[in-house]
C-alpha atoms as a PDB file:
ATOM      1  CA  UNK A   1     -18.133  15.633  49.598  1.00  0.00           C
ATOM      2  CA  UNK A   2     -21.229  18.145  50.368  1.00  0.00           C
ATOM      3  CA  UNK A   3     -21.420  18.226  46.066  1.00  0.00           C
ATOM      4  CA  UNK A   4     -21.407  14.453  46.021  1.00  0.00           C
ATOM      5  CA  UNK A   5     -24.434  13.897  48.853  1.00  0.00           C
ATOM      6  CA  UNK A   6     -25.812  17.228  47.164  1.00  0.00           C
ATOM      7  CA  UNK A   7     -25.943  15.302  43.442  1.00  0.00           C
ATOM      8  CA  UNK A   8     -26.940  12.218  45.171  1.00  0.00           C
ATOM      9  CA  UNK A   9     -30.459  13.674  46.852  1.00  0.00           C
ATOM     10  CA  UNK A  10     -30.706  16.109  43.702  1.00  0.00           C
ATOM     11  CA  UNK A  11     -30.436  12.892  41.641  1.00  0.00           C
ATOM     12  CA  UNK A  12     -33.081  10.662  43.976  1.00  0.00           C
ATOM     13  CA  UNK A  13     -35.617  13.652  44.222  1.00  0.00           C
ATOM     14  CA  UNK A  14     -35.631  14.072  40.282  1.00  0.00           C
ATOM     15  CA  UNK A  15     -36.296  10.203  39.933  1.00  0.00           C
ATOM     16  CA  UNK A  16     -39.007  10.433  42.359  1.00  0.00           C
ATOM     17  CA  UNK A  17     -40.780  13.563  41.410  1.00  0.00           C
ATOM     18  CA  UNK A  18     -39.982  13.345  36.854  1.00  0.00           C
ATOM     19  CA  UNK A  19     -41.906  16.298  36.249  1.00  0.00           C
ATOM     20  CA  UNK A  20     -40.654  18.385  39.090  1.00  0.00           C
ATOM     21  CA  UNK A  21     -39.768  21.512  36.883  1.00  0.00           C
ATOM     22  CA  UNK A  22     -36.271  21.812  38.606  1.00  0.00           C
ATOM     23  CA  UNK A  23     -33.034  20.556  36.806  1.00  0.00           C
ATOM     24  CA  UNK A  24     -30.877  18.305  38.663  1.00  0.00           C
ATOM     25  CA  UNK A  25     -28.601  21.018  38.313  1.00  0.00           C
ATOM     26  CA  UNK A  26     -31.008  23.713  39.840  1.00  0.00           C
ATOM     27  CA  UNK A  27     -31.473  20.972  42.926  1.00  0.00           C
ATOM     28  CA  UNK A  28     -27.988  19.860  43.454  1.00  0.00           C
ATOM     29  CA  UNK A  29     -26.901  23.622  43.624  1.00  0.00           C
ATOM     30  CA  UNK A  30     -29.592  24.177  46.197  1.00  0.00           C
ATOM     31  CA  UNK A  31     -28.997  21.310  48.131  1.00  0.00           C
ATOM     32  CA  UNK A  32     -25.449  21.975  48.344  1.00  0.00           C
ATOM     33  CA  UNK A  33     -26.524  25.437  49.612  1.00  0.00           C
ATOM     34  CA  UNK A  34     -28.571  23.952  52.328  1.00  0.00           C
ATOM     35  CA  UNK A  35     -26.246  21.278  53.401  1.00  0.00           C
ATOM     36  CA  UNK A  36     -23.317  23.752  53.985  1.00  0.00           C
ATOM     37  CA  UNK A  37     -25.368  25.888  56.391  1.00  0.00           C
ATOM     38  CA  UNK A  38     -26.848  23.109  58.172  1.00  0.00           C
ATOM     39  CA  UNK A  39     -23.291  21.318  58.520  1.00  0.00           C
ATOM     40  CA  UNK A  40     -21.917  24.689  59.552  1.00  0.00           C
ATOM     41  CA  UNK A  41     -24.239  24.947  62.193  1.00  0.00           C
ATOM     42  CA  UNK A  42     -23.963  21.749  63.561  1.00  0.00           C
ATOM     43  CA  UNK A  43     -20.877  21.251  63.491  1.00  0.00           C
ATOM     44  CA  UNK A  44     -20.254  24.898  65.358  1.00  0.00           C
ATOM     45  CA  UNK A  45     -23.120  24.319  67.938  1.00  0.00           C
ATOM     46  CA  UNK A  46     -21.475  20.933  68.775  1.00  0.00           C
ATOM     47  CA  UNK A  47     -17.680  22.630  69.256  1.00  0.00           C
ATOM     48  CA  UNK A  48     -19.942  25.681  71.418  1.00  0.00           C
ATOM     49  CA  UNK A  49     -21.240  22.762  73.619  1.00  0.00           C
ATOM     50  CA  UNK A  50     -17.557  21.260  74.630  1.00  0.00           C
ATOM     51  CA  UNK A  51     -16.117  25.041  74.977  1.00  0.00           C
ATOM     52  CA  UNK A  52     -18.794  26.178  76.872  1.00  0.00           C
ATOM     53  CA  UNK A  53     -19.794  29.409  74.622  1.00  0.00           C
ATOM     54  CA  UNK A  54     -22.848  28.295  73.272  1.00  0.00           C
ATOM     55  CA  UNK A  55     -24.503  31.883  73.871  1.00  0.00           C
ATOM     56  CA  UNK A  56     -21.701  33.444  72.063  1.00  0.00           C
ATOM     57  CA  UNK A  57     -21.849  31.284  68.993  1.00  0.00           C
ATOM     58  CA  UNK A  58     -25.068  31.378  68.255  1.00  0.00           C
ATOM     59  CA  UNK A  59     -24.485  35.703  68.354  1.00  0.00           C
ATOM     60  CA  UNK A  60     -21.889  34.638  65.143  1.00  0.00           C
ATOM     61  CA  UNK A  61     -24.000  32.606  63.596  1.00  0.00           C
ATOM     62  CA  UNK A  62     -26.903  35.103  63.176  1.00  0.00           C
ATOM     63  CA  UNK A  63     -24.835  38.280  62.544  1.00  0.00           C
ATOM     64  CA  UNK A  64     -22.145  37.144  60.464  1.00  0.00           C
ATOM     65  CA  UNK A  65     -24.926  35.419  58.689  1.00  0.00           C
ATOM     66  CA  UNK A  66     -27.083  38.896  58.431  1.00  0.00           C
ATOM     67  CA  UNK A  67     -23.827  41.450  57.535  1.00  0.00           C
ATOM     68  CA  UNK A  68     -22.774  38.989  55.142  1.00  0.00           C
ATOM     69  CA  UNK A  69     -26.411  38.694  53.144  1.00  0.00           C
ATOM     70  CA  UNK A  70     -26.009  42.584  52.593  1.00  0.00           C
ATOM     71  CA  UNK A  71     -22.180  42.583  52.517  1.00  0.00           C
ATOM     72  CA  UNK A  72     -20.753  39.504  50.312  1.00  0.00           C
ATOM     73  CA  UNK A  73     -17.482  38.518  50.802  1.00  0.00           C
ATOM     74  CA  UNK A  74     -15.066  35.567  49.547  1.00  0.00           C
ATOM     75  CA  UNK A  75     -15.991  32.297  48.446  1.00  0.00           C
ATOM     76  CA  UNK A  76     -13.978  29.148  49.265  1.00  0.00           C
ATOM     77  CA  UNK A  77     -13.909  27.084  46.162  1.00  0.00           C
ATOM     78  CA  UNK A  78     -15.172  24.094  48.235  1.00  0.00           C
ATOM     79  CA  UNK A  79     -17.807  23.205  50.135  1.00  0.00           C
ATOM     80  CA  UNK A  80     -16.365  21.184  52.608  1.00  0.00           C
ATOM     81  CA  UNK A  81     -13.524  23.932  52.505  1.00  0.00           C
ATOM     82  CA  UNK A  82     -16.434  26.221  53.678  1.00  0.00           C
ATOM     83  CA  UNK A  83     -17.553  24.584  56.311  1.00  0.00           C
ATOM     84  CA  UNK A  84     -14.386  23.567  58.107  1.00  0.00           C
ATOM     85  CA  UNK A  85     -13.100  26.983  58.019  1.00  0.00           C
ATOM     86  CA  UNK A  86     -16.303  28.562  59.162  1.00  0.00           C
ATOM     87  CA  UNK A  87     -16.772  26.206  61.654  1.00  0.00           C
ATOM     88  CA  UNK A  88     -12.762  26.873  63.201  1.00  0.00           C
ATOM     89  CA  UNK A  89     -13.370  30.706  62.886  1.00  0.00           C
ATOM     90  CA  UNK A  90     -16.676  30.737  64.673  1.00  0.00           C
ATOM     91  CA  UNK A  91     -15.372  29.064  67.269  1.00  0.00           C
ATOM     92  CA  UNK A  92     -12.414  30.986  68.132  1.00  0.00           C
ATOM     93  CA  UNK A  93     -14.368  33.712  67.310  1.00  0.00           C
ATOM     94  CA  UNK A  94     -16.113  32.722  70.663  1.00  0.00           C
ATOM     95  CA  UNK A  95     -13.537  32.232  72.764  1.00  0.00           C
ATOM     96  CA  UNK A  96     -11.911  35.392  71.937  1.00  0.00           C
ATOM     97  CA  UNK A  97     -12.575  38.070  75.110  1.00  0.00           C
ATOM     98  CA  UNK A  98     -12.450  42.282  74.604  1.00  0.00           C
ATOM     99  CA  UNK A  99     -12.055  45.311  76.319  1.00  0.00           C
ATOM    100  CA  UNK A 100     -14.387  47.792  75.155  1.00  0.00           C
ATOM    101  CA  UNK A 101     -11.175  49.720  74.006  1.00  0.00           C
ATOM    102  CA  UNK A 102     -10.716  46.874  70.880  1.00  0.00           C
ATOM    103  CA  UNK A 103     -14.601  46.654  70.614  1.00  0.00           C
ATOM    104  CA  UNK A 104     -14.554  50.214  69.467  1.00  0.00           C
ATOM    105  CA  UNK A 105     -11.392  49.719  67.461  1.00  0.00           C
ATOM    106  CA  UNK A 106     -12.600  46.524  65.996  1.00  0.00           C
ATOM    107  CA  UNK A 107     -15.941  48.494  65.380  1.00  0.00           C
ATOM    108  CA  UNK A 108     -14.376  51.405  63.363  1.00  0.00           C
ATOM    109  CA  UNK A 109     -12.195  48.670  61.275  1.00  0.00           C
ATOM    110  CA  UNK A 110     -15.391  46.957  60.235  1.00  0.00           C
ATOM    111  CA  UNK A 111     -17.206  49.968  59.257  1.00  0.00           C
ATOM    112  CA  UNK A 112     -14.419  51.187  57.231  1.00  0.00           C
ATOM    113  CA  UNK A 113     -14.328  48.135  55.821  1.00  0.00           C
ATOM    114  CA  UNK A 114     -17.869  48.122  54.554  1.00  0.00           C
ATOM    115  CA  UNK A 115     -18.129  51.878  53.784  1.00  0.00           C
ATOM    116  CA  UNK A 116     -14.899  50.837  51.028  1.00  0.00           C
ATOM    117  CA  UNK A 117     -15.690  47.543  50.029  1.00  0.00           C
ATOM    118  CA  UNK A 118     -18.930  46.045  50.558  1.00  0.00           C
ATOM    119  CA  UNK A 119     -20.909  44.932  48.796  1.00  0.00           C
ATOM    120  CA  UNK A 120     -18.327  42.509  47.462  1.00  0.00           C
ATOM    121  CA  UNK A 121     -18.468  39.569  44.757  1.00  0.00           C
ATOM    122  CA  UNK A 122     -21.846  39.518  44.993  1.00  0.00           C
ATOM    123  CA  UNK A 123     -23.103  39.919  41.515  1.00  0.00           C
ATOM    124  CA  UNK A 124     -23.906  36.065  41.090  1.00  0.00           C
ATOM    125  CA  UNK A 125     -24.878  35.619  44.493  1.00  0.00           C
ATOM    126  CA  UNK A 126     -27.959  38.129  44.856  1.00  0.00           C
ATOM    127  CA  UNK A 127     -30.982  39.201  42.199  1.00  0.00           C
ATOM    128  CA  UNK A 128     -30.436  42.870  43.727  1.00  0.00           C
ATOM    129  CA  UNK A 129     -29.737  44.873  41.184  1.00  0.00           C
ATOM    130  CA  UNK A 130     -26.593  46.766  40.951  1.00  0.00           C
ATOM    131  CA  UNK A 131     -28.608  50.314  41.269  1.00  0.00           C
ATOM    132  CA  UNK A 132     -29.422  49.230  44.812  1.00  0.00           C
ATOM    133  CA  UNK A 133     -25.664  48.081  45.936  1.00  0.00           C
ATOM    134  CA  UNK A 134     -25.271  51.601  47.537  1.00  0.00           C
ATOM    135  CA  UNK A 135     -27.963  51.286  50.130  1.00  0.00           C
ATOM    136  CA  UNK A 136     -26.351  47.355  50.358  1.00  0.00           C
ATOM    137  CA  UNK A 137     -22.907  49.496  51.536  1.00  0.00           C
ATOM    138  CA  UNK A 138     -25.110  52.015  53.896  1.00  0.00           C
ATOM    139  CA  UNK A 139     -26.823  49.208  55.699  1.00  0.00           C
ATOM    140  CA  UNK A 140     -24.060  46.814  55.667  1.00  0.00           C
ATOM    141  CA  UNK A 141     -22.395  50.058  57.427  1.00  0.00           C
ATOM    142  CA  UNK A 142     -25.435  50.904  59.896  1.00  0.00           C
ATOM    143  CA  UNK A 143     -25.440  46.951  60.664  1.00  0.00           C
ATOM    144  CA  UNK A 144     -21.533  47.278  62.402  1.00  0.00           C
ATOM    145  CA  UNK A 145     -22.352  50.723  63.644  1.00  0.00           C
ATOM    146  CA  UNK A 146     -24.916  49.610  65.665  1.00  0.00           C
ATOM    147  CA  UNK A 147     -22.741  47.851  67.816  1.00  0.00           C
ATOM    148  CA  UNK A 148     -21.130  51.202  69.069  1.00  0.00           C
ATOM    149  CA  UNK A 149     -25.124  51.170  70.420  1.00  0.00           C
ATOM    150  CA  UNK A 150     -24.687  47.500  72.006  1.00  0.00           C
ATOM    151  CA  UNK A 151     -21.562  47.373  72.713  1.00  0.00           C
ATOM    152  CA  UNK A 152     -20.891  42.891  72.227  1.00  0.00           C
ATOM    153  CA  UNK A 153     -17.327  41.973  71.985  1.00  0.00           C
ATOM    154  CA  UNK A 154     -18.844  39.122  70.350  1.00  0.00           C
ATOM    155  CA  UNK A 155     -20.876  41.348  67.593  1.00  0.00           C
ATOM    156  CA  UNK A 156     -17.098  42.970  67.347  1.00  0.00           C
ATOM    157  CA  UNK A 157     -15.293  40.130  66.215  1.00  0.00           C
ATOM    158  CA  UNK A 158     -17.389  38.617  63.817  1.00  0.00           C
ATOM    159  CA  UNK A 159     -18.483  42.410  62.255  1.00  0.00           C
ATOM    160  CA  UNK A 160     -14.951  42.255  61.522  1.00  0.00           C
ATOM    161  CA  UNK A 161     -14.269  38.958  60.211  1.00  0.00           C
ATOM    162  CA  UNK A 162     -17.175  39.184  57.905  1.00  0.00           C
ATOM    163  CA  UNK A 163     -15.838  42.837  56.833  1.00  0.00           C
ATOM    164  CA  UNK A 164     -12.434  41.391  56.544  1.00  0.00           C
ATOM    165  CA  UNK A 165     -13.673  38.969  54.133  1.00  0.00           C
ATOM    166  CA  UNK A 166     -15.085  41.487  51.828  1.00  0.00           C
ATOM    167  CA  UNK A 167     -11.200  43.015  50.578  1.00  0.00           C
ATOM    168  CA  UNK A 168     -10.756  42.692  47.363  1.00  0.00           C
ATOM    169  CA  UNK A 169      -7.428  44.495  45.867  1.00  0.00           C
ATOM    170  CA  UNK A 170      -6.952  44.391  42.138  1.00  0.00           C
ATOM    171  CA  UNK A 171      -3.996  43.501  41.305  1.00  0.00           C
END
């Protein structure tokens, strides 16, 4: 669905802007891009308003969004997929209440987590290149650790989604 309105706008700006250097391919890829994170949002901020924890998802929204632009992690192989699965984890995410006793627990797991496996499938994702994916790992690492600092249950559970995300075992 997102790749269909995706082609569709891709397809519409090409026919109104010909000699827009950009392939249809190059914009529907974008597009898709951009229509995922704004239907994640959305979507999200419109569950936060019924639940209540409006505050707490728009903490998940900008630090999942920040660990996982140094981090990686797992692709869905859908768009739609994406966002539906985002959008439920977000929001339990935010209704989920910790001690600091799991925050700290929660806190180690995601920086172990990081320190082993980030940065993860990102090597079509990102123009970094792969001499620099060691100080992706130490910052991904400093970016949980900083929470023993703040001390959010909410910064606790999605540190460790996104973290969780980044396993990859070979088989």
């Amino acid at each position: 669905m997102i790749n269909m309105m995706a082609n569709r706008i891709a397809v519409q700006i090409k026919r109104t802007a010909p000699d827009h250097p950009a392939s249809i391919a190059v914009l529907r890829y974008s597009i898709a891009l951009l229509l995922n994170a704004v239907l994640i949002i959305t979507l999200t901020l419109l569950l936060s308003a019924f639940t209540g924890r409006t505050h707490e998802v728009l903490v998940i929204l900008v630090s999942f969004a920040l660990l996982r632009q140094v981090s990686g992690g797992i692709h869905l192989n859908s768009g739609m997929k994406c966002v539906l699965a985002t959008t439920a984890l977000f929001t339990m995410l935010s209704l989920i209440e910790l001690s600091a006793f799991y925050m700290v627990i929660l806190n180690v797991i995601a920086a172990m987590l990081c320190l082993l496996f980030a940065p993860s499938r990102i090597q079509q994702q990102t123009r970094i290149p792969v001499q620099y994916y060691p100080l992706l790992k130490w910052i991904s690492v400093l970016i949980v650790c900083s929470n023993f600092l703040i001390m959010s249950p909410v910064l606790s559970l999605s540190f460790a989604a996104q973290s969780m995300l980044l396993i990859k075992l070979r088989r």
